[in-house]
PDBML (XML) file of the C-alpha atoms, coordinates in Angstrom:
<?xml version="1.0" encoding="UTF-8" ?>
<PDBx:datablock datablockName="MODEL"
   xmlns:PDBx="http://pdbml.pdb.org/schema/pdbx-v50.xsd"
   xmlns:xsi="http://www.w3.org/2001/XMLSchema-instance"
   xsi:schemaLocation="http://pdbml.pdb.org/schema/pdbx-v50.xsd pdbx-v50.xsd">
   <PDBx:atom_siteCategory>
      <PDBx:atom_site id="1">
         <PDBx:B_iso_or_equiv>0.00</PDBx:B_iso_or_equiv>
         <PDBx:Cartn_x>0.000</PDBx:Cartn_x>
         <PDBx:Cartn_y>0.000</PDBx:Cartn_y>
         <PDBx:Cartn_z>0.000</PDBx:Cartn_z>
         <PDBx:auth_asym_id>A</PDBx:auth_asym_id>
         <PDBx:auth_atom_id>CA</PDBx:auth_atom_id>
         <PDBx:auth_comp_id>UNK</PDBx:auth_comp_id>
         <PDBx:auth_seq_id>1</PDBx:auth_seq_id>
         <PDBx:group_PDB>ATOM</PDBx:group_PDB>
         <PDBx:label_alt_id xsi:nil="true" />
         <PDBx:label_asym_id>A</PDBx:label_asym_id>
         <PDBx:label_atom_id>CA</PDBx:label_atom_id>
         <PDBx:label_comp_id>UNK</PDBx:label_comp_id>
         <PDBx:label_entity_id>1</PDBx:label_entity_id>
         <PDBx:label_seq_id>1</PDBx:label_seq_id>
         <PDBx:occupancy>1.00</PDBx:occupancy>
         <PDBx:pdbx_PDB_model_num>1</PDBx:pdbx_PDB_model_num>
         <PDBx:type_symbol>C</PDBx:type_symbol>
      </PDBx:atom_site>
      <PDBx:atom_site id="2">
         <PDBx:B_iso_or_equiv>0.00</PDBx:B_iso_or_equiv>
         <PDBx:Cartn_x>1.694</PDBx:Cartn_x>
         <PDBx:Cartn_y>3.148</PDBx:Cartn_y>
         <PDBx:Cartn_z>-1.155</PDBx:Cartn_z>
         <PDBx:auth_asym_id>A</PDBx:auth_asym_id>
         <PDBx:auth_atom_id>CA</PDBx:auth_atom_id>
         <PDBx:auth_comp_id>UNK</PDBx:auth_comp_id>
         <PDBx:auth_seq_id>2</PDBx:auth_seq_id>
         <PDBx:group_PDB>ATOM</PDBx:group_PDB>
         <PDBx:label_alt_id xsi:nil="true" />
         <PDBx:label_asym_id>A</PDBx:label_asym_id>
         <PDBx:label_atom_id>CA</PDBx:label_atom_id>
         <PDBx:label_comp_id>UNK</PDBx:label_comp_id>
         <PDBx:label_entity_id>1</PDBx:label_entity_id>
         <PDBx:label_seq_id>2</PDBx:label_seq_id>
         <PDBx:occupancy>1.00</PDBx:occupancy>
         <PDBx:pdbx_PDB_model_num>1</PDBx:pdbx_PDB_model_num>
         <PDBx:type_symbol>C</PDBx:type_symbol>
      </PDBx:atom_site>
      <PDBx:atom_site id="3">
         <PDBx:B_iso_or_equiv>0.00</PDBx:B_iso_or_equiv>
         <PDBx:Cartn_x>1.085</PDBx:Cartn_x>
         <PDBx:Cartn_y>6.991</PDBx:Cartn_y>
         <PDBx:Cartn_z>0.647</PDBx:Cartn_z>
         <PDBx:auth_asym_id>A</PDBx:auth_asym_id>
         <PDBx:auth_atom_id>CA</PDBx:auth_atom_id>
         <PDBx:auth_comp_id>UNK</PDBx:auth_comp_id>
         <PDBx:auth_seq_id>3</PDBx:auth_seq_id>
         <PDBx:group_PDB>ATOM</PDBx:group_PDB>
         <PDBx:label_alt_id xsi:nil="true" />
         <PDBx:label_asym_id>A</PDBx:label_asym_id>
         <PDBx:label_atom_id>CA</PDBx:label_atom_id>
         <PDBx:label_comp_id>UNK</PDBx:label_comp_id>
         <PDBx:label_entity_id>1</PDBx:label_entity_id>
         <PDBx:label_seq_id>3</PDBx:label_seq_id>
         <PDBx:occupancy>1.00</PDBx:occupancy>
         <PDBx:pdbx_PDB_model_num>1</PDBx:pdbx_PDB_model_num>
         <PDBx:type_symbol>C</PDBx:type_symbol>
      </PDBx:atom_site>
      <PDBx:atom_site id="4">
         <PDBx:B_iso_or_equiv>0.00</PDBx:B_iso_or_equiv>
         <PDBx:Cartn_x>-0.347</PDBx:Cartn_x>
         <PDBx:Cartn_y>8.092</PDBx:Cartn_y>
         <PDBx:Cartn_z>-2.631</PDBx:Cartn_z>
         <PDBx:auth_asym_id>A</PDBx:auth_asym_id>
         <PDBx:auth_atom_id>CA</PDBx:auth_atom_id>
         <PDBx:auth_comp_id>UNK</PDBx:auth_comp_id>
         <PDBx:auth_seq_id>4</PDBx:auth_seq_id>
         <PDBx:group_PDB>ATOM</PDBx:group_PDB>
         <PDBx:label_alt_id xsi:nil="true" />
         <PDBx:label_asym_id>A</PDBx:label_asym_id>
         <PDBx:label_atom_id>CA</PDBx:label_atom_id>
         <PDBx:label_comp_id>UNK</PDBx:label_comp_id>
         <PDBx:label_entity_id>1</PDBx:label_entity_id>
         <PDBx:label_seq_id>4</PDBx:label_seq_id>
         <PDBx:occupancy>1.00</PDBx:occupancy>
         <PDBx:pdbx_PDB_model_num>1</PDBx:pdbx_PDB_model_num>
         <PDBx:type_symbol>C</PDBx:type_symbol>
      </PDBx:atom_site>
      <PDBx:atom_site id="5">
         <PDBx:B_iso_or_equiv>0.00</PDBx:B_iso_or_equiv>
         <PDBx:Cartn_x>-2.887</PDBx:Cartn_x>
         <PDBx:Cartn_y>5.474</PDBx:Cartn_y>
         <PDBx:Cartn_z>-3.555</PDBx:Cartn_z>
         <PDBx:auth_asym_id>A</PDBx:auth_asym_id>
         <PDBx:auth_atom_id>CA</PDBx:auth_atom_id>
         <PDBx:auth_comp_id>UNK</PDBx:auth_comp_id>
         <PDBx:auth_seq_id>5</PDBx:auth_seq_id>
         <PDBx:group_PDB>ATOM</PDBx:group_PDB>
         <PDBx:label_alt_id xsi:nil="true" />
         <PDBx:label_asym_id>A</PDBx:label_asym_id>
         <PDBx:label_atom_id>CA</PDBx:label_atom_id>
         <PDBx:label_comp_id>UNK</PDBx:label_comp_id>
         <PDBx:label_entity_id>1</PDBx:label_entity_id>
         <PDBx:label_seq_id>5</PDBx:label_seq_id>
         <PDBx:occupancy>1.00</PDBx:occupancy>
         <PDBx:pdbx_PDB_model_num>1</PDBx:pdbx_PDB_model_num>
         <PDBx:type_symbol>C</PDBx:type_symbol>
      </PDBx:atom_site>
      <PDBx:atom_site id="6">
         <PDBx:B_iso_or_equiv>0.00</PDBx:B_iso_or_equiv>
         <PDBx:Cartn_x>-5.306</PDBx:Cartn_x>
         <PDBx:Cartn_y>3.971</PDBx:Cartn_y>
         <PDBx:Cartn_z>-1.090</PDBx:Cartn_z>
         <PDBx:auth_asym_id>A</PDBx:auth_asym_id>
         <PDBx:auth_atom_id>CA</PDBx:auth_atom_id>
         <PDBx:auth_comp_id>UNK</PDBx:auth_comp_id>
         <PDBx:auth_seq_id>6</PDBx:auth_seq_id>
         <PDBx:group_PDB>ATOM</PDBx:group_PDB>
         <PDBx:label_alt_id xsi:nil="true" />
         <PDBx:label_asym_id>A</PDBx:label_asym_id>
         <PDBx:label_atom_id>CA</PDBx:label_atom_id>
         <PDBx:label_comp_id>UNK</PDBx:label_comp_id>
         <PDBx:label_entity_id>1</PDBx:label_entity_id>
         <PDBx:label_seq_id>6</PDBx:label_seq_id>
         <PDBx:occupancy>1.00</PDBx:occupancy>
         <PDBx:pdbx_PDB_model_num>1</PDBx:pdbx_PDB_model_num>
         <PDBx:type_symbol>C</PDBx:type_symbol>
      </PDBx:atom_site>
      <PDBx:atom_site id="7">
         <PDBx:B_iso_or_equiv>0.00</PDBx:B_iso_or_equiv>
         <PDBx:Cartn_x>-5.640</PDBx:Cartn_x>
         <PDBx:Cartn_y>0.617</PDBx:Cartn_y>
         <PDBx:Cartn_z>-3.634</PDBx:Cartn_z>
         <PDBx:auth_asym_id>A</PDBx:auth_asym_id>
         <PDBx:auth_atom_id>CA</PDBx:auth_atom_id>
         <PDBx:auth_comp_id>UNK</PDBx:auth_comp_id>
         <PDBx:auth_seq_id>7</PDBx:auth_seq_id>
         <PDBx:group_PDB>ATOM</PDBx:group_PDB>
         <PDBx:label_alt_id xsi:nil="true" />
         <PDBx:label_asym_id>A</PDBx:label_asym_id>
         <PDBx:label_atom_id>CA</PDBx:label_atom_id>
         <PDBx:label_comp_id>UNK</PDBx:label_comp_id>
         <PDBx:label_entity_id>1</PDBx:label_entity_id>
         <PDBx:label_seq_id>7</PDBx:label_seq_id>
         <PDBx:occupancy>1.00</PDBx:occupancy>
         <PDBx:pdbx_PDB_model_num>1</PDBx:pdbx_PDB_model_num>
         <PDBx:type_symbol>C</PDBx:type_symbol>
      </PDBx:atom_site>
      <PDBx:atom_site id="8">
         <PDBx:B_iso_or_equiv>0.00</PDBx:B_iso_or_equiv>
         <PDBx:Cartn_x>-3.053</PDBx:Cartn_x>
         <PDBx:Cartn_y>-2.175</PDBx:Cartn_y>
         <PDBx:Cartn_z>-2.944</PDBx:Cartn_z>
         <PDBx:auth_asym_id>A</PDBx:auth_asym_id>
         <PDBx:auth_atom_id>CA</PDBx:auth_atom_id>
         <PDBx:auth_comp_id>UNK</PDBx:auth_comp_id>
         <PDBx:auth_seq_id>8</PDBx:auth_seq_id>
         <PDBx:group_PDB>ATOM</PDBx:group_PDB>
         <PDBx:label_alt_id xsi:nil="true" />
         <PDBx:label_asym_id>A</PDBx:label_asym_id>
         <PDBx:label_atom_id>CA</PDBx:label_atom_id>
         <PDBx:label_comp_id>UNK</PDBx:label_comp_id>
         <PDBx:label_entity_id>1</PDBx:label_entity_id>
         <PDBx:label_seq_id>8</PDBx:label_seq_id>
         <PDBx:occupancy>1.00</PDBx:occupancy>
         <PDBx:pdbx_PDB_model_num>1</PDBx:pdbx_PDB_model_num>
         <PDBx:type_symbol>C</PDBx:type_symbol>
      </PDBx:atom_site>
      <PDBx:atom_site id="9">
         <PDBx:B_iso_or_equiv>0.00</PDBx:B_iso_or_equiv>
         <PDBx:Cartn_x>-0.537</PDBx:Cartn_x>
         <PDBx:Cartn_y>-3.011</PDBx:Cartn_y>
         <PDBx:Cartn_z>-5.303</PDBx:Cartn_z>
         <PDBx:auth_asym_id>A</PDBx:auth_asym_id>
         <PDBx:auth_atom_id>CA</PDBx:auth_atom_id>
         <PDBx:auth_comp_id>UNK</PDBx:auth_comp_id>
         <PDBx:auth_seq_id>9</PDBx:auth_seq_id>
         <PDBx:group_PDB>ATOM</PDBx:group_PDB>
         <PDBx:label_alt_id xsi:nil="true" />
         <PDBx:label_asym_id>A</PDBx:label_asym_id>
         <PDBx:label_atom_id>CA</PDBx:label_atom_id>
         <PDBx:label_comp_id>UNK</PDBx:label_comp_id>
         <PDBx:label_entity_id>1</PDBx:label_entity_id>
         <PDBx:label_seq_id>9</PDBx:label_seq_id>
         <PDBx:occupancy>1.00</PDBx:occupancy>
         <PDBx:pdbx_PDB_model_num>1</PDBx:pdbx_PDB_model_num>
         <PDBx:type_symbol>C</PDBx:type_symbol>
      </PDBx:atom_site>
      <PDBx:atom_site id="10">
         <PDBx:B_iso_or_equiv>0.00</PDBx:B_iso_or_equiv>
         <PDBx:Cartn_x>0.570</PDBx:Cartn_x>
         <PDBx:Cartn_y>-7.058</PDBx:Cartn_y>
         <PDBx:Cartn_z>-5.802</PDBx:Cartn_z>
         <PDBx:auth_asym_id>A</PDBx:auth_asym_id>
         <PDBx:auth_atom_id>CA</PDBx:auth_atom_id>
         <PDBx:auth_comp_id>UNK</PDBx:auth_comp_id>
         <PDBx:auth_seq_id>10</PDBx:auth_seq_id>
         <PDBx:group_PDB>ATOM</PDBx:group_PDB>
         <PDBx:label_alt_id xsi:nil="true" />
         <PDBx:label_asym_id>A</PDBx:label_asym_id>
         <PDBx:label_atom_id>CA</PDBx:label_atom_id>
         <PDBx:label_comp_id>UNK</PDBx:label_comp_id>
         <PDBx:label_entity_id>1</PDBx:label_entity_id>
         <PDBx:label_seq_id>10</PDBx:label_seq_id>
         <PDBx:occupancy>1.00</PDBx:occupancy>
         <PDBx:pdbx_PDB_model_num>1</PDBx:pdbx_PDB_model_num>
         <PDBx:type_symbol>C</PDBx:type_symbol>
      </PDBx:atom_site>
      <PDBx:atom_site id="11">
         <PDBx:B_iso_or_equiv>0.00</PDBx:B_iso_or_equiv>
         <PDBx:Cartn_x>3.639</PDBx:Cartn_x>
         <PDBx:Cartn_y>-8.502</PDBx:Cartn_y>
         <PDBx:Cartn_z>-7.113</PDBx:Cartn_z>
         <PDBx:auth_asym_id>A</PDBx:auth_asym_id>
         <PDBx:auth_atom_id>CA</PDBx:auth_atom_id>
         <PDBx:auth_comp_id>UNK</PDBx:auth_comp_id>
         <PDBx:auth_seq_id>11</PDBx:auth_seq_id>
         <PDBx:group_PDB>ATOM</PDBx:group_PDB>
         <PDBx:label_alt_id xsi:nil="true" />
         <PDBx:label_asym_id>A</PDBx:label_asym_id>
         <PDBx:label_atom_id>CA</PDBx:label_atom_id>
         <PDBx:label_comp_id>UNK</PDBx:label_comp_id>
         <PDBx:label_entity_id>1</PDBx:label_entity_id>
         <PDBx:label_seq_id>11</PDBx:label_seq_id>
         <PDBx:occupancy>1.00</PDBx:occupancy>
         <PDBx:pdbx_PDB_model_num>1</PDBx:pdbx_PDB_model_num>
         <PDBx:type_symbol>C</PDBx:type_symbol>
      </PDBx:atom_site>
      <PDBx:atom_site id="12">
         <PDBx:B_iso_or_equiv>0.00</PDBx:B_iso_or_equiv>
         <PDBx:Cartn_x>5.357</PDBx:Cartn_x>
         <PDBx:Cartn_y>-11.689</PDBx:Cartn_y>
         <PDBx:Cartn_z>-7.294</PDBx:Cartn_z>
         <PDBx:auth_asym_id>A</PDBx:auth_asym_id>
         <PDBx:auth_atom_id>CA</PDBx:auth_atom_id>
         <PDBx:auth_comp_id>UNK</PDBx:auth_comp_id>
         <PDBx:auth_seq_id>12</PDBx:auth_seq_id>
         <PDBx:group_PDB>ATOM</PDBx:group_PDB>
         <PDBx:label_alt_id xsi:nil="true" />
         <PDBx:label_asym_id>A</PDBx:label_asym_id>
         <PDBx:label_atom_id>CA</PDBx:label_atom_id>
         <PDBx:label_comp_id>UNK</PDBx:label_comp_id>
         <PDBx:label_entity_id>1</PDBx:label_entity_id>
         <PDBx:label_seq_id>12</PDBx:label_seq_id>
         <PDBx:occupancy>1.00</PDBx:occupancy>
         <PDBx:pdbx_PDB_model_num>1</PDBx:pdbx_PDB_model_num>
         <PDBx:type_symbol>C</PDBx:type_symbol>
      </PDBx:atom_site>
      <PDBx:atom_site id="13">
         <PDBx:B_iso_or_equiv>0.00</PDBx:B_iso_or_equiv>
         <PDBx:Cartn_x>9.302</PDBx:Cartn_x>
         <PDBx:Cartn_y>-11.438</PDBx:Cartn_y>
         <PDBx:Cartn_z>-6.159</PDBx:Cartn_z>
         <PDBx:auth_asym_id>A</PDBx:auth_asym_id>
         <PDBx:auth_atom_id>CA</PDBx:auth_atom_id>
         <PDBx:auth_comp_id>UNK</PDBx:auth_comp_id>
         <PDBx:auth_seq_id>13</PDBx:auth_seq_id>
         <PDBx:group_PDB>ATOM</PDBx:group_PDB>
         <PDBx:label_alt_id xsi:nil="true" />
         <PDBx:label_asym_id>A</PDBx:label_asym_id>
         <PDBx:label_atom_id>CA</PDBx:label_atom_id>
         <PDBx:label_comp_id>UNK</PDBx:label_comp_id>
         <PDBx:label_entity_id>1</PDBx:label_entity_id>
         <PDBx:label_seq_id>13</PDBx:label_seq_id>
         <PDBx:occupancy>1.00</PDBx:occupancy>
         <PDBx:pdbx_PDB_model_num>1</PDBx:pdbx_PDB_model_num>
         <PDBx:type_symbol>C</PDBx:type_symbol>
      </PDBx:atom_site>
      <PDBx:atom_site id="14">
         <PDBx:B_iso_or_equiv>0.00</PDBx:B_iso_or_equiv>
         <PDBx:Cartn_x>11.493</PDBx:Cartn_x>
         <PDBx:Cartn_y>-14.149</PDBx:Cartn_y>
         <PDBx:Cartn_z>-6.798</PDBx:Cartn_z>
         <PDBx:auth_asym_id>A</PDBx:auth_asym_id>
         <PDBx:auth_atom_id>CA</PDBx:auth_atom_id>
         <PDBx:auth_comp_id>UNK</PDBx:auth_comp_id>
         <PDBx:auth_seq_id>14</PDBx:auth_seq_id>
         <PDBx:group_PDB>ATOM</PDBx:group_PDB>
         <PDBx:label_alt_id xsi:nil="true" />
         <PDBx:label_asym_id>A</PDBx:label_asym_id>
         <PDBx:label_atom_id>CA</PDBx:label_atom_id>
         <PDBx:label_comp_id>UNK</PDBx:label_comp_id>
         <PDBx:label_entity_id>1</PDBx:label_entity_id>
         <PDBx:label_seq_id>14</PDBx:label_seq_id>
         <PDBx:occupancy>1.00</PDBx:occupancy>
         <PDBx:pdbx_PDB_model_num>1</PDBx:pdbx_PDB_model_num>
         <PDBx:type_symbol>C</PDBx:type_symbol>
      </PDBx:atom_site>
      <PDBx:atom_site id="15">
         <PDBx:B_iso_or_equiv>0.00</PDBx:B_iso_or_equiv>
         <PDBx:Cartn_x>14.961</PDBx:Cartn_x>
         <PDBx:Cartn_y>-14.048</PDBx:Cartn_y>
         <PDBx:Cartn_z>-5.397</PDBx:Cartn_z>
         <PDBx:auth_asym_id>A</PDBx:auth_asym_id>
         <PDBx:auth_atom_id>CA</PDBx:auth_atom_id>
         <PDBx:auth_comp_id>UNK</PDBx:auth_comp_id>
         <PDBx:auth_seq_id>15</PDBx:auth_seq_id>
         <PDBx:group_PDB>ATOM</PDBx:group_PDB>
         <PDBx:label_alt_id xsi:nil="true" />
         <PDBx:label_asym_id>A</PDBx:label_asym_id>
         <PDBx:label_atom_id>CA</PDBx:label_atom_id>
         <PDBx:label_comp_id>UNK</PDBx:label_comp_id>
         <PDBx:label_entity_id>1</PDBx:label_entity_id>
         <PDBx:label_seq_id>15</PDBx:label_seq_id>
         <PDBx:occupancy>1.00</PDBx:occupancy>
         <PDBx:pdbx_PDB_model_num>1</PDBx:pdbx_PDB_model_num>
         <PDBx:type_symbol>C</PDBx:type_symbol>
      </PDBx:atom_site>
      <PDBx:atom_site id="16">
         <PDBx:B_iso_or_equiv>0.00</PDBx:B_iso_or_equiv>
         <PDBx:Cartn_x>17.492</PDBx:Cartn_x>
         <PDBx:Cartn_y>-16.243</PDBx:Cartn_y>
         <PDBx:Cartn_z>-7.138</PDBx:Cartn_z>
         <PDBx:auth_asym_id>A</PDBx:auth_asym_id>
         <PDBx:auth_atom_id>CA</PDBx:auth_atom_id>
         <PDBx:auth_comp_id>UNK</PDBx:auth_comp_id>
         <PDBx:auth_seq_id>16</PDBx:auth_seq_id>
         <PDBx:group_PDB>ATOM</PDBx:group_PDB>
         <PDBx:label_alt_id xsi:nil="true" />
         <PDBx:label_asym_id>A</PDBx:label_asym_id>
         <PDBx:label_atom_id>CA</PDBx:label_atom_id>
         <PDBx:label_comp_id>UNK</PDBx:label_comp_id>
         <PDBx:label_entity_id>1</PDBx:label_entity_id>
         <PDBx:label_seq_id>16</PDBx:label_seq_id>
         <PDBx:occupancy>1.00</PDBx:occupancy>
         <PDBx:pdbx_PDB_model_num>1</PDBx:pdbx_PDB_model_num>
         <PDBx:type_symbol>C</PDBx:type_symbol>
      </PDBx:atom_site>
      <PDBx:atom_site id="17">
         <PDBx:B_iso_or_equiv>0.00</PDBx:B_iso_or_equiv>
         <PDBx:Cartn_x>19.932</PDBx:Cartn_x>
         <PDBx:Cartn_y>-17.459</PDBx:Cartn_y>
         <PDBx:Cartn_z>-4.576</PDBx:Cartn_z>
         <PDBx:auth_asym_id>A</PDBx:auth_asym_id>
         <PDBx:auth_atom_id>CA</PDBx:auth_atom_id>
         <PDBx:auth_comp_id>UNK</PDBx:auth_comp_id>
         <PDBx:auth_seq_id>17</PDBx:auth_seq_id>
         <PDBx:group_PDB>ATOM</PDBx:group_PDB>
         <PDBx:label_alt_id xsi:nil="true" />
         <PDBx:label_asym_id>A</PDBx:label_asym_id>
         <PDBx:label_atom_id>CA</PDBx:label_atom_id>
         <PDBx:label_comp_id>UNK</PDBx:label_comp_id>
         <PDBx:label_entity_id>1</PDBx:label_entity_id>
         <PDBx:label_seq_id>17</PDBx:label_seq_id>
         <PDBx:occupancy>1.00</PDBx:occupancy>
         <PDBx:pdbx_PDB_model_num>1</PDBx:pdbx_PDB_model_num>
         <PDBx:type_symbol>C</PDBx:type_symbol>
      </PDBx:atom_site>
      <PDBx:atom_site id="18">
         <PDBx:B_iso_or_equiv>0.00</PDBx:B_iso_or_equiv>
         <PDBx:Cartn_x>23.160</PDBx:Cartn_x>
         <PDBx:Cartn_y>-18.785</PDBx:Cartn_y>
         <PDBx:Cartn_z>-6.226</PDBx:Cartn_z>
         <PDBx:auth_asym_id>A</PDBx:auth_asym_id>
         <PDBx:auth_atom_id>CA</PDBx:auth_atom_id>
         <PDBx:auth_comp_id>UNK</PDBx:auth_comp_id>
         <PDBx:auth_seq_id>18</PDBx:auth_seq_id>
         <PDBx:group_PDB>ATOM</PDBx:group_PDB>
         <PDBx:label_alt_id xsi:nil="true" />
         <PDBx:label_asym_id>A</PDBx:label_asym_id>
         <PDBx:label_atom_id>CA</PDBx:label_atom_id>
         <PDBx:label_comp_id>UNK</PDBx:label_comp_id>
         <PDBx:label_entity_id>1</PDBx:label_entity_id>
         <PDBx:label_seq_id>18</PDBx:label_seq_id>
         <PDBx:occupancy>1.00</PDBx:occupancy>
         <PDBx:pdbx_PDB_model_num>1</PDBx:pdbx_PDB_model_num>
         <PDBx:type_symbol>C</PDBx:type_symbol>
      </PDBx:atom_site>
      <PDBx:atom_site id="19">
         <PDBx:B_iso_or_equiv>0.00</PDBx:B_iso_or_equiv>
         <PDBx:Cartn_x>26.692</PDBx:Cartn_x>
         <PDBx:Cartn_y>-19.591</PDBx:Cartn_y>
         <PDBx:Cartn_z>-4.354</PDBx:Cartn_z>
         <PDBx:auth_asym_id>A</PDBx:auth_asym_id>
         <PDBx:auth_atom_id>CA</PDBx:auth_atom_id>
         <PDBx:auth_comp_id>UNK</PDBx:auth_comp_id>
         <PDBx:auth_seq_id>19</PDBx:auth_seq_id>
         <PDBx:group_PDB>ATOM</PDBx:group_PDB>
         <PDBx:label_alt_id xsi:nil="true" />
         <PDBx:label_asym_id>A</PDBx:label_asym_id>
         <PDBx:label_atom_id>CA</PDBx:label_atom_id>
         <PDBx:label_comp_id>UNK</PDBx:label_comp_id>
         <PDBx:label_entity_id>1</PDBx:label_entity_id>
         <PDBx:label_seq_id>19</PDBx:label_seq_id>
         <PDBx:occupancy>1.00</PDBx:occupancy>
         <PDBx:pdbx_PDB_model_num>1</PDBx:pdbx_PDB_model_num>
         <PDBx:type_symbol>C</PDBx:type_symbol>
      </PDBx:atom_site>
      <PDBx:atom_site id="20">
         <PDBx:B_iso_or_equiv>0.00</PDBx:B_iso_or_equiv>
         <PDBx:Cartn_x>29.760</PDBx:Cartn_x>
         <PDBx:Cartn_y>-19.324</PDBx:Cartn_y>
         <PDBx:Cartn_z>-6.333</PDBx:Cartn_z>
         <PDBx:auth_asym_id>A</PDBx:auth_asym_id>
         <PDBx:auth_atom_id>CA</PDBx:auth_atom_id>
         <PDBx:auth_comp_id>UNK</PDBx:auth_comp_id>
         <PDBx:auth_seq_id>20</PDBx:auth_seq_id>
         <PDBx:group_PDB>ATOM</PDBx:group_PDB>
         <PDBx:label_alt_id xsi:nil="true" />
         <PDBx:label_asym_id>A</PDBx:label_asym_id>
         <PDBx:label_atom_id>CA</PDBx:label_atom_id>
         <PDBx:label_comp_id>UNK</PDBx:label_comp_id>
         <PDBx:label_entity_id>1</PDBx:label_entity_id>
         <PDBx:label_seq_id>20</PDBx:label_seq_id>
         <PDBx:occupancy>1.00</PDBx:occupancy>
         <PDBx:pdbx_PDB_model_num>1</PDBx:pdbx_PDB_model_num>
         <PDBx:type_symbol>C</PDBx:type_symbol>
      </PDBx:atom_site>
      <PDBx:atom_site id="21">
         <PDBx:B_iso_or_equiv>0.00</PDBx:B_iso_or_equiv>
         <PDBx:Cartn_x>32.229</PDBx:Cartn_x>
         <PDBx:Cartn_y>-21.737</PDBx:Cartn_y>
         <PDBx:Cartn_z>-7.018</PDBx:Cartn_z>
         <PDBx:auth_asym_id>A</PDBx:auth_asym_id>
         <PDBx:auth_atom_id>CA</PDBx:auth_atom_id>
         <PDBx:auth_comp_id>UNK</PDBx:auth_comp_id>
         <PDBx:auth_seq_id>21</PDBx:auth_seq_id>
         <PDBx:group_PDB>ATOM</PDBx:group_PDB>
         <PDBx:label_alt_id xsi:nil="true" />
         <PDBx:label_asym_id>A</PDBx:label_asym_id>
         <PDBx:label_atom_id>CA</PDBx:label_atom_id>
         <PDBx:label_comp_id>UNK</PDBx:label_comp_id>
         <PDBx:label_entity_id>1</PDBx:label_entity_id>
         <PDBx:label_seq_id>21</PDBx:label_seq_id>
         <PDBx:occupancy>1.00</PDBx:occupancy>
         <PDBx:pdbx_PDB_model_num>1</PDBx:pdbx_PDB_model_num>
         <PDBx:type_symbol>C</PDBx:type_symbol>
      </PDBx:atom_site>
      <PDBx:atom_site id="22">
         <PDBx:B_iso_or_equiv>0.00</PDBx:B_iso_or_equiv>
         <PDBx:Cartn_x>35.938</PDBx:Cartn_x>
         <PDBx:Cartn_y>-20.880</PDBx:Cartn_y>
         <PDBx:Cartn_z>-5.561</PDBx:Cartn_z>
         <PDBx:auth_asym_id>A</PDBx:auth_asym_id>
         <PDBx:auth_atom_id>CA</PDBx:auth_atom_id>
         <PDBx:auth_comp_id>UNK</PDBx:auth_comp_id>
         <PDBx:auth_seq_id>22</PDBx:auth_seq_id>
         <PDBx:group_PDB>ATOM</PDBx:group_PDB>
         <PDBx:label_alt_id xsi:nil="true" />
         <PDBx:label_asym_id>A</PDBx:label_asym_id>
         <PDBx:label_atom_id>CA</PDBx:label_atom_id>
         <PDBx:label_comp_id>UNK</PDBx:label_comp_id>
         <PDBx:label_entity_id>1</PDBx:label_entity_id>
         <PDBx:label_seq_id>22</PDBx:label_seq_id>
         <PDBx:occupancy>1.00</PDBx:occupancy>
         <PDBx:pdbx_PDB_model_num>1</PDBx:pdbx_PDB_model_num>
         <PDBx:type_symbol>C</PDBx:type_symbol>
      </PDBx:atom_site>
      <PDBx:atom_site id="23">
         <PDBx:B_iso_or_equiv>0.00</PDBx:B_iso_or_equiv>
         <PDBx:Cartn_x>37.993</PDBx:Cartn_x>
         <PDBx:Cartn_y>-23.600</PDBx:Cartn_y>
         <PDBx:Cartn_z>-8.056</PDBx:Cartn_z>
         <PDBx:auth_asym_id>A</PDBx:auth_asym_id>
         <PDBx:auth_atom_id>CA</PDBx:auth_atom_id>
         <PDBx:auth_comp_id>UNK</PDBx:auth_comp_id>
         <PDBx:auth_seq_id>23</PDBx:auth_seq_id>
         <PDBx:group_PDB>ATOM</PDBx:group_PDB>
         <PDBx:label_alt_id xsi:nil="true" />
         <PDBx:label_asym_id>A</PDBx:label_asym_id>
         <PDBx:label_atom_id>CA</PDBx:label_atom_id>
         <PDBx:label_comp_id>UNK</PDBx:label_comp_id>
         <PDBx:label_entity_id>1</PDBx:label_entity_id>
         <PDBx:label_seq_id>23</PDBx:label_seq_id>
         <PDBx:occupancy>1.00</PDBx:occupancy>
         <PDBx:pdbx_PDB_model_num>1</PDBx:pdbx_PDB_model_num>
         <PDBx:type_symbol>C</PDBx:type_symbol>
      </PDBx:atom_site>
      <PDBx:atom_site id="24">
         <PDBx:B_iso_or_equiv>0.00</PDBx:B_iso_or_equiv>
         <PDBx:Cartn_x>38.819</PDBx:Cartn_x>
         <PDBx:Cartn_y>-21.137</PDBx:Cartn_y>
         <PDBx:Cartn_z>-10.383</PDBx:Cartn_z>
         <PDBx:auth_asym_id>A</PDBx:auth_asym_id>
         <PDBx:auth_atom_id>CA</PDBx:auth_atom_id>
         <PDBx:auth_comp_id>UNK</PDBx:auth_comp_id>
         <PDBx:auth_seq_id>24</PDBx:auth_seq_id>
         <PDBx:group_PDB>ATOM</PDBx:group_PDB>
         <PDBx:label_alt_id xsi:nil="true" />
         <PDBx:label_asym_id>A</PDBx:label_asym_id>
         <PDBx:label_atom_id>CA</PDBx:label_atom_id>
         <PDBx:label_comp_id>UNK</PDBx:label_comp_id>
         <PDBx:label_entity_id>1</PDBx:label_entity_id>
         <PDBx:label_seq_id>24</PDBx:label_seq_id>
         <PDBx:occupancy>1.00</PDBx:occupancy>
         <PDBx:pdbx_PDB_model_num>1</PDBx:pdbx_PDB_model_num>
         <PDBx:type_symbol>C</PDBx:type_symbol>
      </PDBx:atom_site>
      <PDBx:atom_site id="25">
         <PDBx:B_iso_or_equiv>0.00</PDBx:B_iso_or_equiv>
         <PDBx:Cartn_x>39.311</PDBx:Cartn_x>
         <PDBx:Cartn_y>-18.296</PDBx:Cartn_y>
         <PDBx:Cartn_z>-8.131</PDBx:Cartn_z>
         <PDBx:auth_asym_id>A</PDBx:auth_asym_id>
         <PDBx:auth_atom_id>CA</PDBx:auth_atom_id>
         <PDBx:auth_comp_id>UNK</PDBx:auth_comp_id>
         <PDBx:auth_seq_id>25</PDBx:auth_seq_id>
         <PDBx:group_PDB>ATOM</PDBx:group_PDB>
         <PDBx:label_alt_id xsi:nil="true" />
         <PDBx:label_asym_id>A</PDBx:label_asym_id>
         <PDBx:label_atom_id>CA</PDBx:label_atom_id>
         <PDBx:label_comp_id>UNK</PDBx:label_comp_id>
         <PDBx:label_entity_id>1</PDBx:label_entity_id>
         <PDBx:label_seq_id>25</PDBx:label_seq_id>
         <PDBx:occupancy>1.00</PDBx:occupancy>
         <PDBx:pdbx_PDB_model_num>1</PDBx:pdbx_PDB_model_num>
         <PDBx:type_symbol>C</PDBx:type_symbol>
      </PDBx:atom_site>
   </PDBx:atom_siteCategory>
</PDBx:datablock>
């Protein structure tokens, strides 16, 4: 719910969670 607008607004978040691989480093 934003200040300006008294409707609500919905979105979908996806948060890709990835880990990196140290070999090459």
């Amino acid at each position: 719910y934003y200040t300006c607008c008294p409707e609500p607004y919905v979105d979908i978040t996806f948060t890709l969670h990835i880990r990196r691989r140290t070999l090459y480093y």
